[in-house]
PDB file of N, CA and C in Angstrom:
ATOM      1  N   UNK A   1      60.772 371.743 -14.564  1.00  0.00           N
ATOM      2  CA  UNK A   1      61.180 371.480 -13.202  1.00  0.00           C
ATOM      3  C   UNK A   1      61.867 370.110 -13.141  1.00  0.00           C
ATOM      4  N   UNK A   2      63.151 369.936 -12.271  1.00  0.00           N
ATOM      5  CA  UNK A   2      63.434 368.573 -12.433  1.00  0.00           C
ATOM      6  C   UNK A   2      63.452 367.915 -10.940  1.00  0.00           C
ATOM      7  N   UNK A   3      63.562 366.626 -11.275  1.00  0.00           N
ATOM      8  CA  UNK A   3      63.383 366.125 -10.130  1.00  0.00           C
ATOM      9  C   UNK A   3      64.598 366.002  -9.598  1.00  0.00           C
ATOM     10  N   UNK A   4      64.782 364.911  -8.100  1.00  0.00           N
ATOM     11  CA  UNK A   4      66.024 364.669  -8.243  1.00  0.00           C
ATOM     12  C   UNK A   4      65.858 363.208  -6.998  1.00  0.00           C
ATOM     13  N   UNK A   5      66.725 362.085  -7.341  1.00  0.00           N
ATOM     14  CA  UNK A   5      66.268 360.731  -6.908  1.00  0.00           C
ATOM     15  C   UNK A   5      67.652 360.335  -6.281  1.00  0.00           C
ATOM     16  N   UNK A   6      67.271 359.934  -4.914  1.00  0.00           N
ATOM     17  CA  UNK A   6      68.748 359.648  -3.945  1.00  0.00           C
ATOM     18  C   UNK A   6      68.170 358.029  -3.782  1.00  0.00           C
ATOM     19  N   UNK A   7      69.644 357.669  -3.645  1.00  0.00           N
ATOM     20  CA  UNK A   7      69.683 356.179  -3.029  1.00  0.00           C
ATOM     21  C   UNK A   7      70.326 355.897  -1.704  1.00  0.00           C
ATOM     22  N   UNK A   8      69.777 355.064  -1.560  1.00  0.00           N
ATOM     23  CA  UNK A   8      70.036 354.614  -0.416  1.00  0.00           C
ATOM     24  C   UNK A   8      70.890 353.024   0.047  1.00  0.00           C
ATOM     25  N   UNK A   9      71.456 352.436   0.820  1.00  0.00           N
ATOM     26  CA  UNK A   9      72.639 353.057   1.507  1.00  0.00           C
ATOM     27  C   UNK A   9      73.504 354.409   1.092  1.00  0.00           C
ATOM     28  N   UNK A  10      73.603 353.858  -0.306  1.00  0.00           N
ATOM     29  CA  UNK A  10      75.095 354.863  -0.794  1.00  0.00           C
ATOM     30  C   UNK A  10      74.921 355.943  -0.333  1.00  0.00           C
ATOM     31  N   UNK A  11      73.639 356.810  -0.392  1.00  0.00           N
ATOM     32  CA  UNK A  11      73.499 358.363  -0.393  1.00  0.00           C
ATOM     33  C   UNK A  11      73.895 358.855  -1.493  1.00  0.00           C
ATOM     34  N   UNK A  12      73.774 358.286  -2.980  1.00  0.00           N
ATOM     35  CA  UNK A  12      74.126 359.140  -4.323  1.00  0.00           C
ATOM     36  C   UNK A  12      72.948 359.758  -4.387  1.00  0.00           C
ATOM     37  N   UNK A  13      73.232 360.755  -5.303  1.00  0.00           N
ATOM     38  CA  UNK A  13      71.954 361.298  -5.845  1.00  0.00           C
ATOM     39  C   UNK A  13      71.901 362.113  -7.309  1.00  0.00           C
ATOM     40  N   UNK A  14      71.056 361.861  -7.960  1.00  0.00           N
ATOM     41  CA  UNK A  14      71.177 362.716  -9.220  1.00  0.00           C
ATOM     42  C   UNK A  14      70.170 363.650  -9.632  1.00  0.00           C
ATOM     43  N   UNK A  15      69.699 364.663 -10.184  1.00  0.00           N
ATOM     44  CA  UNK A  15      69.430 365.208 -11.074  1.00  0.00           C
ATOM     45  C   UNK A  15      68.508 364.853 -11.928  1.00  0.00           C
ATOM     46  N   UNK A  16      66.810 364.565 -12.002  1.00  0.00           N
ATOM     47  CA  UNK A  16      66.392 364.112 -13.874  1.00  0.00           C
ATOM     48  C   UNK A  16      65.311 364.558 -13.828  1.00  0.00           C
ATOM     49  N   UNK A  17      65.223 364.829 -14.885  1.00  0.00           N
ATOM     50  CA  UNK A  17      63.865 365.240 -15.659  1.00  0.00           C
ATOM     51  C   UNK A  17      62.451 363.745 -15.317  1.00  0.00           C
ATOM     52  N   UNK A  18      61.673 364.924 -15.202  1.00  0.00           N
ATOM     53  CA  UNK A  18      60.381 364.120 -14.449  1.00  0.00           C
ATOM     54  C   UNK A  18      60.053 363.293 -15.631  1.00  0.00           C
ATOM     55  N   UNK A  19      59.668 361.930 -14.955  1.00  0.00           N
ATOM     56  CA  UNK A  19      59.560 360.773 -16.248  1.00  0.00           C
ATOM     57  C   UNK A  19      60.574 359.948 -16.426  1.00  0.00           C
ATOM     58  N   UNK A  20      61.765 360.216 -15.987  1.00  0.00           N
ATOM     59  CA  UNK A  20      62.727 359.390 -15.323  1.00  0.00           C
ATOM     60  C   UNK A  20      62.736 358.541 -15.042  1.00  0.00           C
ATOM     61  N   UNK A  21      62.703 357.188 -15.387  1.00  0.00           N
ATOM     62  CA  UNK A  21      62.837 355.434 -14.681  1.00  0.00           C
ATOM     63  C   UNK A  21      64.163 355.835 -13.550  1.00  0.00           C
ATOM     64  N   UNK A  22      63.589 354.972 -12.697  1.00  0.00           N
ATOM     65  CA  UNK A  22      64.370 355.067 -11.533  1.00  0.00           C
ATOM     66  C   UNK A  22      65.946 354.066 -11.705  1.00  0.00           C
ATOM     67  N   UNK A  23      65.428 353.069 -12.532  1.00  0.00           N
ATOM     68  CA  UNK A  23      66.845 352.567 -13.397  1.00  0.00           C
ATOM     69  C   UNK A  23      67.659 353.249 -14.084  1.00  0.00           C
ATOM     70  N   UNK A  24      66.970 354.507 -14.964  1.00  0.00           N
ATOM     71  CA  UNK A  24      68.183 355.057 -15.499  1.00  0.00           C
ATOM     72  C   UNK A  24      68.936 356.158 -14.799  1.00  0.00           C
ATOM     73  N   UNK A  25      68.290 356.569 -13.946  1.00  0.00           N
ATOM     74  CA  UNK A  25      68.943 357.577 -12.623  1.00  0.00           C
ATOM     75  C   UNK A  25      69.735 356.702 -12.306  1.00  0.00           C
ATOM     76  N   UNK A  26      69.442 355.589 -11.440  1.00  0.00           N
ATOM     77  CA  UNK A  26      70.444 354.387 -10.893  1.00  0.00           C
ATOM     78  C   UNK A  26      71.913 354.480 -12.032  1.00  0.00           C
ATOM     79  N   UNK A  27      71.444 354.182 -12.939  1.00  0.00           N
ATOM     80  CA  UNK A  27      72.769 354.028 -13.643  1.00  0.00           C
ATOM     81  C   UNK A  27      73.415 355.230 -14.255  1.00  0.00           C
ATOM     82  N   UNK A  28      72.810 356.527 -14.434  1.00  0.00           N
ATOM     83  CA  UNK A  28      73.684 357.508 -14.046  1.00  0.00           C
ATOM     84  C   UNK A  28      73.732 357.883 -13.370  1.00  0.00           C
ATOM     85  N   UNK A  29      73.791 357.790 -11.739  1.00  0.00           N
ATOM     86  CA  UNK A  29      74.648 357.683 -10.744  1.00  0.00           C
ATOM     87  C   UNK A  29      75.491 357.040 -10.215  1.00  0.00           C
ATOM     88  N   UNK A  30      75.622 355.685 -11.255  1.00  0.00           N
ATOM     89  CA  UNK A  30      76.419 354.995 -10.887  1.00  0.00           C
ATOM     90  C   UNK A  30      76.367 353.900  -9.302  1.00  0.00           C
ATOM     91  N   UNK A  31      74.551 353.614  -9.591  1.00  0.00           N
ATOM     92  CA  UNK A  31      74.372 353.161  -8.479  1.00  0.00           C
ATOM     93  C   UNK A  31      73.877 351.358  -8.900  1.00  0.00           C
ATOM     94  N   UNK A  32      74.597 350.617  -8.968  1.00  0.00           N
ATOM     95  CA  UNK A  32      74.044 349.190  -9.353  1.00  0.00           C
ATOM     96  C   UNK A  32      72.668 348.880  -9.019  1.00  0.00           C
ATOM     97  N   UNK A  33      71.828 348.380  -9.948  1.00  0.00           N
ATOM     98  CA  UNK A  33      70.606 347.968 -10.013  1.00  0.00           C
ATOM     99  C   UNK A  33      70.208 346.655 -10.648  1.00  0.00           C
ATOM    100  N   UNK A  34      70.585 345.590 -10.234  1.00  0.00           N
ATOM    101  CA  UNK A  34      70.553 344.122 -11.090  1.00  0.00           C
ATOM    102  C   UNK A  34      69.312 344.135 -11.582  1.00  0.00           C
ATOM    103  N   UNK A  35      69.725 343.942 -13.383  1.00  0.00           N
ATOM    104  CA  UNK A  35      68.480 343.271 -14.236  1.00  0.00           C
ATOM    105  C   UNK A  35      68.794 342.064 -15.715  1.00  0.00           C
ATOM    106  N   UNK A  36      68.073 341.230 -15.672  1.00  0.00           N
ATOM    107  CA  UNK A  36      68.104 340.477 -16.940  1.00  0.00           C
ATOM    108  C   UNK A  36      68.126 340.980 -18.106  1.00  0.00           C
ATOM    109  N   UNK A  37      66.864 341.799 -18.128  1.00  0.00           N
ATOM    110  CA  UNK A  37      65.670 341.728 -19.285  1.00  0.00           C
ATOM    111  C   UNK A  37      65.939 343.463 -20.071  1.00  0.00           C
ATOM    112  N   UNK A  38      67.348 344.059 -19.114  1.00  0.00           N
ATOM    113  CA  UNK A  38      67.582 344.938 -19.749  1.00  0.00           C
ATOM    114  C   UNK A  38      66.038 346.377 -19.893  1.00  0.00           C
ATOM    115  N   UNK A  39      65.722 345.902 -18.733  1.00  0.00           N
ATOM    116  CA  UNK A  39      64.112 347.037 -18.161  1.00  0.00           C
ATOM    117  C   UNK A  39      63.103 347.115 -18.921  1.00  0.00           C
ATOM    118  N   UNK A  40      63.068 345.542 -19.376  1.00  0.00           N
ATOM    119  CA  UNK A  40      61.382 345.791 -19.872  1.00  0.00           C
ATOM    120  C   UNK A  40      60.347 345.309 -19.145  1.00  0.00           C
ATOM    121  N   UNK A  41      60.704 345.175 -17.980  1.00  0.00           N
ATOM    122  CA  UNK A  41      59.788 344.620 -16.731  1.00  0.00           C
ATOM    123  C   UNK A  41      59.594 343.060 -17.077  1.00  0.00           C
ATOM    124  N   UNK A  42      60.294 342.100 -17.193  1.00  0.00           N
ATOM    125  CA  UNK A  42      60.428 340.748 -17.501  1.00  0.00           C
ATOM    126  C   UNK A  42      60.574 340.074 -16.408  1.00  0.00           C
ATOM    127  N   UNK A  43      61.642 340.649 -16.081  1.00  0.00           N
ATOM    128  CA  UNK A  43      62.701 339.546 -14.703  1.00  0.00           C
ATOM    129  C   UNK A  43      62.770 339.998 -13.368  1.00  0.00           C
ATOM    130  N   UNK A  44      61.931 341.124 -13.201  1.00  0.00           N
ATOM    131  CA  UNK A  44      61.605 341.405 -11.612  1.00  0.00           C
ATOM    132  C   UNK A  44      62.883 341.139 -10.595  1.00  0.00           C
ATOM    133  N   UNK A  45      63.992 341.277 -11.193  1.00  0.00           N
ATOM    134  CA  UNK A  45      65.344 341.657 -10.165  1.00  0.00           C
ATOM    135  C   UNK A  45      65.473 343.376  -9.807  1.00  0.00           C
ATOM    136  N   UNK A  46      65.168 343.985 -10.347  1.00  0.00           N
ATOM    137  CA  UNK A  46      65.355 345.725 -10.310  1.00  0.00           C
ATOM    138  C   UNK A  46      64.435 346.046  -9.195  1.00  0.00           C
ATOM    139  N   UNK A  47      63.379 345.573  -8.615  1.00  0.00           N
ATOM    140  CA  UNK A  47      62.697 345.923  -7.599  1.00  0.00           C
ATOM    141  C   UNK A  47      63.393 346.693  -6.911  1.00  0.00           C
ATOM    142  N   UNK A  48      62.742 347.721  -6.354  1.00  0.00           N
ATOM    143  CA  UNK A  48      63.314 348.851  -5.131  1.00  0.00           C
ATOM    144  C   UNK A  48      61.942 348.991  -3.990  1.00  0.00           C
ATOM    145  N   UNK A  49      62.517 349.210  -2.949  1.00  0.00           N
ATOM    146  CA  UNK A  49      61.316 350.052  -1.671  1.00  0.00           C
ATOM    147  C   UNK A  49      61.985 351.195  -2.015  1.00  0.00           C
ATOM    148  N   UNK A  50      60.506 352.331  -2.614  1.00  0.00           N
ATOM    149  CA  UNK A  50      60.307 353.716  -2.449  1.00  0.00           C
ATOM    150  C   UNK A  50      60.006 354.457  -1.127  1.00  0.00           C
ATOM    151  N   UNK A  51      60.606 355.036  -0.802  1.00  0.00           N
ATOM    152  CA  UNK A  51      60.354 355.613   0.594  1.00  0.00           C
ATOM    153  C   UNK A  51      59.023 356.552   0.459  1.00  0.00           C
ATOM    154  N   UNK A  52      57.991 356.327   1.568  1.00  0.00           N
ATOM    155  CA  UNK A  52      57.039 357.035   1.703  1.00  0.00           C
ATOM    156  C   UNK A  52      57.501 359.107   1.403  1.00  0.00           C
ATOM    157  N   UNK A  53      56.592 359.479   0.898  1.00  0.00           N
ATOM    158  CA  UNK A  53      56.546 360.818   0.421  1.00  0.00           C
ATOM    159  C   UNK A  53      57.436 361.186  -1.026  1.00  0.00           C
ATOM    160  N   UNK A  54      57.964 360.031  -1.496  1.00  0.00           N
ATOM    161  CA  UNK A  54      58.521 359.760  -2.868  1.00  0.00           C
ATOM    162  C   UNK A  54      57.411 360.494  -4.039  1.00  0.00           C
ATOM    163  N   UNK A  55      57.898 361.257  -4.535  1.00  0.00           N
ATOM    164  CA  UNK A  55      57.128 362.056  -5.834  1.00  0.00           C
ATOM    165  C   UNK A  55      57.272 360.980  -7.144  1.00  0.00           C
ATOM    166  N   UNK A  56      56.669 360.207  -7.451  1.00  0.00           N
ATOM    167  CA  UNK A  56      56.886 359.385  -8.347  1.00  0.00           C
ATOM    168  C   UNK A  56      55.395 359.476  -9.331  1.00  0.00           C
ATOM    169  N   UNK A  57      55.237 359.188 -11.266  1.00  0.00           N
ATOM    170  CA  UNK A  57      54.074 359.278 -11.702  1.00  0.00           C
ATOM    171  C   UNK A  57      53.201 358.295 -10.947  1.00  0.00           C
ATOM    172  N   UNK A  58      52.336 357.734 -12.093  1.00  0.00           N
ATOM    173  CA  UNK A  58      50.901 356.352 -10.932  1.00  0.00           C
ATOM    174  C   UNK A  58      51.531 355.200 -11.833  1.00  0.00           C
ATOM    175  N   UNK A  59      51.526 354.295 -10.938  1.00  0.00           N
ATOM    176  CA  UNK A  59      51.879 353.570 -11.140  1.00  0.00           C
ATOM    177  C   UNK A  59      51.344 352.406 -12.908  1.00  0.00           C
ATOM    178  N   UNK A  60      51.933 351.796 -14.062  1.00  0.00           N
ATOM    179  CA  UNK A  60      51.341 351.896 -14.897  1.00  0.00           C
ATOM    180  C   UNK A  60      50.864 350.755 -14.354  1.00  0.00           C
ATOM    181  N   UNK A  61      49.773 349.745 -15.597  1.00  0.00           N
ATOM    182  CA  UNK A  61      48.918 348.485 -15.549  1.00  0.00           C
ATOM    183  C   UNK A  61      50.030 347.568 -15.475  1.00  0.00           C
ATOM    184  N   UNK A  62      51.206 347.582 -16.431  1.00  0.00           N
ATOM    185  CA  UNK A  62      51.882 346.613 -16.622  1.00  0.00           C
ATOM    186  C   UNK A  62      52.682 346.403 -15.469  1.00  0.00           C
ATOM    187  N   UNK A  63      52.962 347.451 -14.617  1.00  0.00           N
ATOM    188  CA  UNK A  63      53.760 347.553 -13.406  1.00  0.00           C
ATOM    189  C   UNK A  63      52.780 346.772 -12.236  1.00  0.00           C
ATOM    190  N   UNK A  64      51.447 347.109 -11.857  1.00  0.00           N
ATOM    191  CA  UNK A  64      50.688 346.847 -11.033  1.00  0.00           C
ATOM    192  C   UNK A  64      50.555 345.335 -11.647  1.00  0.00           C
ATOM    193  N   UNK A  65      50.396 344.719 -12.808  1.00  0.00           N
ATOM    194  CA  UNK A  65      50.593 343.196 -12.674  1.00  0.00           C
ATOM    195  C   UNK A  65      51.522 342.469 -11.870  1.00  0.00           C
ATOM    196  N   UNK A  66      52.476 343.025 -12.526  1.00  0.00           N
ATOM    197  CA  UNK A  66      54.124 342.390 -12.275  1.00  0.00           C
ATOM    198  C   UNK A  66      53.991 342.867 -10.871  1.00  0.00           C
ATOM    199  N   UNK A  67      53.390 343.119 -10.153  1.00  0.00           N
ATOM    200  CA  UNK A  67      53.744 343.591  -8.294  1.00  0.00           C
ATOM    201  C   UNK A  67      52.911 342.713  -7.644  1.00  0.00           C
ATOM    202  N   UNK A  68      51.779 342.285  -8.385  1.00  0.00           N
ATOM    203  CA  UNK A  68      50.460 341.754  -7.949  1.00  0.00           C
ATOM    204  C   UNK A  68      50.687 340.836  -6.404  1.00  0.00           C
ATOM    205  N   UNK A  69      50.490 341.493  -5.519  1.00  0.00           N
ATOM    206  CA  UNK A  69      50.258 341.342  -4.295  1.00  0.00           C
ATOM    207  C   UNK A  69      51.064 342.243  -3.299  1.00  0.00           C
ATOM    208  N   UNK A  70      51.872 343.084  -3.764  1.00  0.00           N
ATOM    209  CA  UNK A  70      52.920 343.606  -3.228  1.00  0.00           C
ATOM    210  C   UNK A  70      52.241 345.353  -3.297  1.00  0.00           C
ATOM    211  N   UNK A  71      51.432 345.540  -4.032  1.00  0.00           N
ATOM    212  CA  UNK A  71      50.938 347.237  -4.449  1.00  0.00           C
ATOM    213  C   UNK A  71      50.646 348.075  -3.243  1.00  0.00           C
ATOM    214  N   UNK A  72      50.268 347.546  -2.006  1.00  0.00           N
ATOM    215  CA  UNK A  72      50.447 348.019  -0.966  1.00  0.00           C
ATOM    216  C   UNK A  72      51.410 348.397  -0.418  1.00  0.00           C
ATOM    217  N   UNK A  73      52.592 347.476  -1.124  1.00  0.00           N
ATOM    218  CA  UNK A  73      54.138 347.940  -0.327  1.00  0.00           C
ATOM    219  C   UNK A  73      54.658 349.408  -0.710  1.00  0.00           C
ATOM    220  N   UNK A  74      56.318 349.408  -0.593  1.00  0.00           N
ATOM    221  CA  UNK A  74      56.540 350.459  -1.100  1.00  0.00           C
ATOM    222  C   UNK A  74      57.306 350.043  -1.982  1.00  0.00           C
ATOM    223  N   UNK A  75      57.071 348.818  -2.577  1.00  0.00           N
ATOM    224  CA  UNK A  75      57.759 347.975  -3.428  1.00  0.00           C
ATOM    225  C   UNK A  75      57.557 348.465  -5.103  1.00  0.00           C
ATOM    226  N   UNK A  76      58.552 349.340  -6.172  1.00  0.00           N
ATOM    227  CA  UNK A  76      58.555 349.401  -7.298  1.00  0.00           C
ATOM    228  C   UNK A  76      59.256 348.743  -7.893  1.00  0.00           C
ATOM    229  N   UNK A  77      59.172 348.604  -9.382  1.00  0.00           N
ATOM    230  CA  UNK A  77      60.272 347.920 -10.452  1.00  0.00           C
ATOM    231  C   UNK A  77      60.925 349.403 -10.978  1.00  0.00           C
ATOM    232  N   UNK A  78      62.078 349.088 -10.696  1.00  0.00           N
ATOM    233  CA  UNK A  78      63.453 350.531 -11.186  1.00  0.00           C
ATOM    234  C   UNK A  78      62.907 350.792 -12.890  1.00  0.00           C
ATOM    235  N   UNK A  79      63.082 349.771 -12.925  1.00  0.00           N
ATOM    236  CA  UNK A  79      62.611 349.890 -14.420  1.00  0.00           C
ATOM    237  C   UNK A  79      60.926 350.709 -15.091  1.00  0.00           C
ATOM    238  N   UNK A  80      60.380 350.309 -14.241  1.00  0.00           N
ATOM    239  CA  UNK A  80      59.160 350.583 -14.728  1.00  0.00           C
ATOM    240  C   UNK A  80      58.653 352.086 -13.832  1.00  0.00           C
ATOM    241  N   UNK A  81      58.859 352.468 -12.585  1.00  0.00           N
ATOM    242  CA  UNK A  81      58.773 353.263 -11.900  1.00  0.00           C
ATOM    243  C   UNK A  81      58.984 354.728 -12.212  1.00  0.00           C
ATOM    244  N   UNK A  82      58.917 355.927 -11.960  1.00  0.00           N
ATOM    245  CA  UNK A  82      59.245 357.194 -13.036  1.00  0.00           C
ATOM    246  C   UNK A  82      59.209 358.719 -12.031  1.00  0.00           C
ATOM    247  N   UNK A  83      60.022 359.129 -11.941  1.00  0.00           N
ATOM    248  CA  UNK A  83      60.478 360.789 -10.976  1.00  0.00           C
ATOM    249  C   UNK A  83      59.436 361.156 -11.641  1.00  0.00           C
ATOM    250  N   UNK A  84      58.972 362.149 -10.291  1.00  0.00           N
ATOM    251  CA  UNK A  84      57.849 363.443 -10.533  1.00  0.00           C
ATOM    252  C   UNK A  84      58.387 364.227 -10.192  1.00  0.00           C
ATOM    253  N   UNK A  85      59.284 363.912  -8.877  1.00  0.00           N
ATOM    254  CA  UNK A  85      59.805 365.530  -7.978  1.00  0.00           C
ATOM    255  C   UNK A  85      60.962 364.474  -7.364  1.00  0.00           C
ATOM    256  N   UNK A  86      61.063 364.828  -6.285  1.00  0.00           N
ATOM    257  CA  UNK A  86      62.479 363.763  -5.129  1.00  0.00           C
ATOM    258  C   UNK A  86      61.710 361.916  -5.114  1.00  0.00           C
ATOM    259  N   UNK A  87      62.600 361.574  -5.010  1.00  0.00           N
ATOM    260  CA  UNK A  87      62.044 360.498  -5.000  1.00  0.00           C
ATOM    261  C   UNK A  87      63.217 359.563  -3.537  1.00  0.00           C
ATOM    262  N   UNK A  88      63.239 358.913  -2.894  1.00  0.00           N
ATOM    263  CA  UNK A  88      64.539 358.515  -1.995  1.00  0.00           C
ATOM    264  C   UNK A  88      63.542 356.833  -2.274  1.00  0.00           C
ATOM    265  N   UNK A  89      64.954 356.279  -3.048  1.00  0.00           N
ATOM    266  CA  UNK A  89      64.782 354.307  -3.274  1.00  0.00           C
ATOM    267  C   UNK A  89      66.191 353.749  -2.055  1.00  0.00           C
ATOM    268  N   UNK A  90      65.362 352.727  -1.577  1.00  0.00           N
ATOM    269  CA  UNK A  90      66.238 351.590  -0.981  1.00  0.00           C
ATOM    270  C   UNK A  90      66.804 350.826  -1.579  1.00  0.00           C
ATOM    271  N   UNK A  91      67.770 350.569  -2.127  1.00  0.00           N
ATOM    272  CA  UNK A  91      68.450 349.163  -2.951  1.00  0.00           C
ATOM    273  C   UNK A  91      68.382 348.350  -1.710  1.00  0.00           C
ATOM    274  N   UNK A  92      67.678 347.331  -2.199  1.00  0.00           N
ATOM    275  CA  UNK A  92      68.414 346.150  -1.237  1.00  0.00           C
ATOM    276  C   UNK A  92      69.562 345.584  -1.555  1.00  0.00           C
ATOM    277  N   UNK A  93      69.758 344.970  -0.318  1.00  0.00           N
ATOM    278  CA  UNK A  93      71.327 344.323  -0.396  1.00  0.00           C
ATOM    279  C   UNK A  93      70.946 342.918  -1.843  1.00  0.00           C
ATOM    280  N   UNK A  94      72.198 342.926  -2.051  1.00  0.00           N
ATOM    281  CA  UNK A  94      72.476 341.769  -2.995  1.00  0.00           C
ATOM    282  C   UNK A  94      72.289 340.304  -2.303  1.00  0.00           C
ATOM    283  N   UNK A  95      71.535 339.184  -2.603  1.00  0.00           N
ATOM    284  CA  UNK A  95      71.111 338.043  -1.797  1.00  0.00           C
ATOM    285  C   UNK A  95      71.879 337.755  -1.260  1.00  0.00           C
ATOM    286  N   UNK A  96      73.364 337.325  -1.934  1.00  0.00           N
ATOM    287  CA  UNK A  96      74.311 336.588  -1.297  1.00  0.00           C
ATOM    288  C   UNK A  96      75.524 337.476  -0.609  1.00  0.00           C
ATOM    289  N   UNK A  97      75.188 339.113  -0.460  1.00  0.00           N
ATOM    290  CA  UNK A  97      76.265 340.092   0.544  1.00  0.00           C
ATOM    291  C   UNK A  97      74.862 340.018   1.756  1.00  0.00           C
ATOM    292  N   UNK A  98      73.811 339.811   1.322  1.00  0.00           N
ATOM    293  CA  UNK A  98      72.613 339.712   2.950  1.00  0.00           C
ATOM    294  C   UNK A  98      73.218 338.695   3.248  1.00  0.00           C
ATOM    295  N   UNK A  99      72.948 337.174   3.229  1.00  0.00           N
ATOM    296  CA  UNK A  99      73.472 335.749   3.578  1.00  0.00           C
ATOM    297  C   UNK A  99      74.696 336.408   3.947  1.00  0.00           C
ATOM    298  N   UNK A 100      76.537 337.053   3.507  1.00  0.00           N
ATOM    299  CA  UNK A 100      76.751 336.720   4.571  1.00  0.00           C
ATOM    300  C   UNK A 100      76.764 337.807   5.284  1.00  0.00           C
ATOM    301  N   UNK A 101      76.083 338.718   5.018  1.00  0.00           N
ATOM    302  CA  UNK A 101      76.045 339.916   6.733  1.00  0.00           C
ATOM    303  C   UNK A 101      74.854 339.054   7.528  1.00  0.00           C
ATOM    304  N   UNK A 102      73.853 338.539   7.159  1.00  0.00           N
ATOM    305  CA  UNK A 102      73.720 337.561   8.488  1.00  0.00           C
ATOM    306  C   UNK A 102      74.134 336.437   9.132  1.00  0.00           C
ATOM    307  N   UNK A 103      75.138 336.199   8.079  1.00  0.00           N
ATOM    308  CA  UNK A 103      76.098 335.452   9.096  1.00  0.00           C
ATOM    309  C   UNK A 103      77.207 335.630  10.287  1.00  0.00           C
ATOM    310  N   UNK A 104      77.477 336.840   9.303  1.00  0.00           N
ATOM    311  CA  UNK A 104      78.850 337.742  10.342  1.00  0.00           C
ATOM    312  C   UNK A 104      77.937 337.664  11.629  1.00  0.00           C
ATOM    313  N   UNK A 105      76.961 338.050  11.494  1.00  0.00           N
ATOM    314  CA  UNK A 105      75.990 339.200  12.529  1.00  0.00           C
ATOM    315  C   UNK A 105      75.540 337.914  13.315  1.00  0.00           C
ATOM    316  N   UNK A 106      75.717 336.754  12.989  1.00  0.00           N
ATOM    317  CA  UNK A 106      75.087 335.529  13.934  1.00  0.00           C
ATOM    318  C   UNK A 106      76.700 335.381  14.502  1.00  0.00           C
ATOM    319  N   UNK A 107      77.773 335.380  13.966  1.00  0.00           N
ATOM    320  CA  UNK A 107      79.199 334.794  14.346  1.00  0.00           C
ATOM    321  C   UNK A 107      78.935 335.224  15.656  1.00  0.00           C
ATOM    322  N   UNK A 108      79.358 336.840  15.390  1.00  0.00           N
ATOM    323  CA  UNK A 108      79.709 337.894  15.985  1.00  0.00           C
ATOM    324  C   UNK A 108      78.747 337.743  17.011  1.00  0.00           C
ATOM    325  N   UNK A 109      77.679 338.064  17.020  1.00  0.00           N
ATOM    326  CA  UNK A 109      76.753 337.238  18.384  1.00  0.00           C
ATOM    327  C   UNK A 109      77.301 336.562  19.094  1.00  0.00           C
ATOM    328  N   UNK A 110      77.615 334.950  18.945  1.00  0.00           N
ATOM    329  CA  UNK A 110      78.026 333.705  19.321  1.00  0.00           C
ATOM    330  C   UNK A 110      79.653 333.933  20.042  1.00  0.00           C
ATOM    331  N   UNK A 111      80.260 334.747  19.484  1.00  0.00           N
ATOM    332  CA  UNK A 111      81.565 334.835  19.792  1.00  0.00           C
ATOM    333  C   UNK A 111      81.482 336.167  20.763  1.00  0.00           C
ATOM    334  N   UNK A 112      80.451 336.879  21.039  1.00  0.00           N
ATOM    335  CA  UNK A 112      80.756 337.970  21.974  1.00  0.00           C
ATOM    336  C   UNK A 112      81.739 339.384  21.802  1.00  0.00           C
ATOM    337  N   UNK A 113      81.659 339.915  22.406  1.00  0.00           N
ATOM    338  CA  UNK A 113      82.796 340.814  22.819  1.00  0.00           C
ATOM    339  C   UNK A 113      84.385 340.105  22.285  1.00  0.00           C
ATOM    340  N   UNK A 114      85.124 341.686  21.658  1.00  0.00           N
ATOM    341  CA  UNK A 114      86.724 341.022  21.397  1.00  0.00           C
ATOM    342  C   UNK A 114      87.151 341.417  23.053  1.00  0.00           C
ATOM    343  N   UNK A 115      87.451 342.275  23.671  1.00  0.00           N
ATOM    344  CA  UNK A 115      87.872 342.756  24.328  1.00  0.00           C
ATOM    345  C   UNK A 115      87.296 342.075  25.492  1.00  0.00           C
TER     346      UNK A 115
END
């Protein structure tokens, strides 16, 4: 049975066999997922929010360290994380395209209406 793991904004989605890191779906879909350490759970940039009802395995030991305070969230490492069935991940925005969409979004406030 395979799974199949959508992202979010984009709305890609692919196709994988259960056991799947959610990084390597990401990157054959062609969906950017910033990492250092090349997914050996090192550098904690790959983080994703899993959307509630996400079919994903349990989470491993080495994963639940590296989260340590966050295991309540819906916070995974792409890397370390793994398809059971559908899975739907949030990429967050990139630090510095957030900084400036909250800036636009403060301008644009301040300046009002064009019309």
């Amino acid at each position: 049975m395979n799974g199949l793991v959508r992202f979010w904004p984009s709305g890609r989605s692919i196709k994988v066999k259960p056991g799947t890191t959610l990084l390597e779906a990401a990157r054959r879909a062609n969906v950017p997922i910033k990492t250092r350490c090349g997914g050996n759970a090192a550098c904690f940039m790959c983080k994703v929010s899993v959307r509630p009802g996400s079919e994903l395995l349990p989470i491993s030991d080495n994963e639940r360290r590296k989260l340590a305070g966050l295991e309540d969230s819906q916070m995974r490492l792409a890397c370390q994380a793994r398809a059971s069935g559908v899975v739907d991940v949030d990429i967050p925005l990139d630090p510095l395209r957030a900084a400036v969409a909250r800036q636009l979004a403060r301008q644009a406030e301040e300046d009002g209406p064009l019309w």
